[in-house]
Protein backbone atom coordinates (compact mmCIF):
# COMPACT_ATOMS: atom_id res chain seq x y z
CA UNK A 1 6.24 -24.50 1.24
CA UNK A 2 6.53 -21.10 2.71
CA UNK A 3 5.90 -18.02 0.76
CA UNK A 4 8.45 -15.28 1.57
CA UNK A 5 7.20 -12.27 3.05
CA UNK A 6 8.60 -8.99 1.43
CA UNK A 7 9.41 -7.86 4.59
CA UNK A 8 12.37 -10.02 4.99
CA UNK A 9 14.19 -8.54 1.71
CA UNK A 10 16.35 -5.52 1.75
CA UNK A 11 17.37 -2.42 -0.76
CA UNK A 12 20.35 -0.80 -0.13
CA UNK A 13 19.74 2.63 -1.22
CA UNK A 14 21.96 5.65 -2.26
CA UNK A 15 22.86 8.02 0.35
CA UNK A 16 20.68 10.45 -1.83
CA UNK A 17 17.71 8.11 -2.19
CA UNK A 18 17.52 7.83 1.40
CA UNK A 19 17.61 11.43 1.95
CA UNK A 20 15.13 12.10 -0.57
CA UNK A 21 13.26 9.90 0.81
CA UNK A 22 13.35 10.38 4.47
CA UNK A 23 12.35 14.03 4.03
CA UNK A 24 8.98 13.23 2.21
CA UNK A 25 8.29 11.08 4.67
CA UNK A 26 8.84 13.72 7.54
CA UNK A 27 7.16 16.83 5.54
CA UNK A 28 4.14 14.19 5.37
CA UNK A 29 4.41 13.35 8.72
CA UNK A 30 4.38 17.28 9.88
CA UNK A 31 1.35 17.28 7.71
CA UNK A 32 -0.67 14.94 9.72
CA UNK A 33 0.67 16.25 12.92
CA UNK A 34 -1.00 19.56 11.60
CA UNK A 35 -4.31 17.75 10.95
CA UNK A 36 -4.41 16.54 14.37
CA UNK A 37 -3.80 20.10 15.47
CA UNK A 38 -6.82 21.11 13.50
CA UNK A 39 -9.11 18.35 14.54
CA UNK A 40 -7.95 19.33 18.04
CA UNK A 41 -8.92 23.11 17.48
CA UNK A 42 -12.57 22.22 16.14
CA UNK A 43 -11.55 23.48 12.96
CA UNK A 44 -14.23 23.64 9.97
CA UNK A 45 -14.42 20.04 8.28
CA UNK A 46 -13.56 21.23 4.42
CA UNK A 47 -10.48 23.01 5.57
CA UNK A 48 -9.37 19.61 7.37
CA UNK A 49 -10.35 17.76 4.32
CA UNK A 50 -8.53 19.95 1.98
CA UNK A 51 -5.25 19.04 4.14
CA UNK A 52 -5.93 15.38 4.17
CA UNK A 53 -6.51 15.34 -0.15
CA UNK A 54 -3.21 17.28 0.54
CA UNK A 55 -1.22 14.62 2.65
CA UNK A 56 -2.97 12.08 0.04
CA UNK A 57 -1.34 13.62 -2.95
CA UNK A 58 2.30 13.42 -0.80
CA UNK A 59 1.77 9.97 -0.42
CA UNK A 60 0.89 9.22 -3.51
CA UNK A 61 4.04 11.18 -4.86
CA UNK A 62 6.06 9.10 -2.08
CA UNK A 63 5.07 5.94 -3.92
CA UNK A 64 5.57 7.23 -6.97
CA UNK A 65 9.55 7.88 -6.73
CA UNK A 66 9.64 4.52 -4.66
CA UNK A 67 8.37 2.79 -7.32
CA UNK A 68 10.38 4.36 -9.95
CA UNK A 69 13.25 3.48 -8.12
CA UNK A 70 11.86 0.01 -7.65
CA UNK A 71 11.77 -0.57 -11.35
CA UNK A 72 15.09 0.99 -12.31
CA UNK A 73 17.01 -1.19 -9.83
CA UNK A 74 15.62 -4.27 -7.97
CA UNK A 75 13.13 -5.02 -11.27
CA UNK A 76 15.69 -4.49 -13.89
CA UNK A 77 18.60 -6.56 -12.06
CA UNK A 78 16.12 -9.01 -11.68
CA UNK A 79 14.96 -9.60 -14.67
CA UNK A 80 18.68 -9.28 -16.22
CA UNK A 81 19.15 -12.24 -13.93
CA UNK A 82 16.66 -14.27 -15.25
CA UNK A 83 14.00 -14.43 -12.23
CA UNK A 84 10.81 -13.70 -14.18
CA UNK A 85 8.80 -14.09 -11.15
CA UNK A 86 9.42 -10.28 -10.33
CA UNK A 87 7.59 -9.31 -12.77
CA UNK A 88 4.50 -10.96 -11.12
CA UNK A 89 5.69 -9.67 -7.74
CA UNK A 90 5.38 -6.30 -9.40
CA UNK A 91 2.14 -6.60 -11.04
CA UNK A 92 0.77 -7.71 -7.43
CA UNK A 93 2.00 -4.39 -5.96
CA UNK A 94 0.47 -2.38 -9.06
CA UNK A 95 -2.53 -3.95 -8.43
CA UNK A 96 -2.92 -3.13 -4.62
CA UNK A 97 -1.35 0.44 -5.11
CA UNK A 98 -4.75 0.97 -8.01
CA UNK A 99 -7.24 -0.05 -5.60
């Protein structure tokens, strides 16, 4: 038996959601594009670093209001409906977003 790959489910999402999300991901993205400008330019390796433990915190506030989301919606309707095994699926992701 096959084990489904996450990648083949879906979300729809909230015009809103999507927005918010979206621009995270492109501030972050014009982040790294400025790190690669600096590494470019020789500049000094603590000011590079301070922009990466920058473009780490985004991230990790990215995930953050993903996985809020997550939980509100496709956990909670799950669960209402009686498939339990979310709850593991969660727990897996916890566990690999703690590492």
């Amino acid at each position: 038996m096959e084990k489904e790959c996450c990648c083949q489910k879906t979300k729809e999402r909230s015009p809103e959601e999507m927005k918010g999300l979206i621009n995270r991901l492109n501030r972050i993205e014009g982040q790294i594009r400025g790190i690669r400008g600096m590494v470019e330019k020789s500049a000094y390796c603590t000011d590079i670093l301070m922009q990466v433990s920058a473009v780490n915190a985004a991230l990790n506030a990215f995930n953050k209001e993903l996985l809020a989301n997550h939980i509100k919606t496709c956990v909670a309707r799950d669960i209402r409906a009686g498939q339990d095994e979310t709850i593991d699926e969660l727990v897996l992701t916890l566990q690999k977003l703690m590492k």
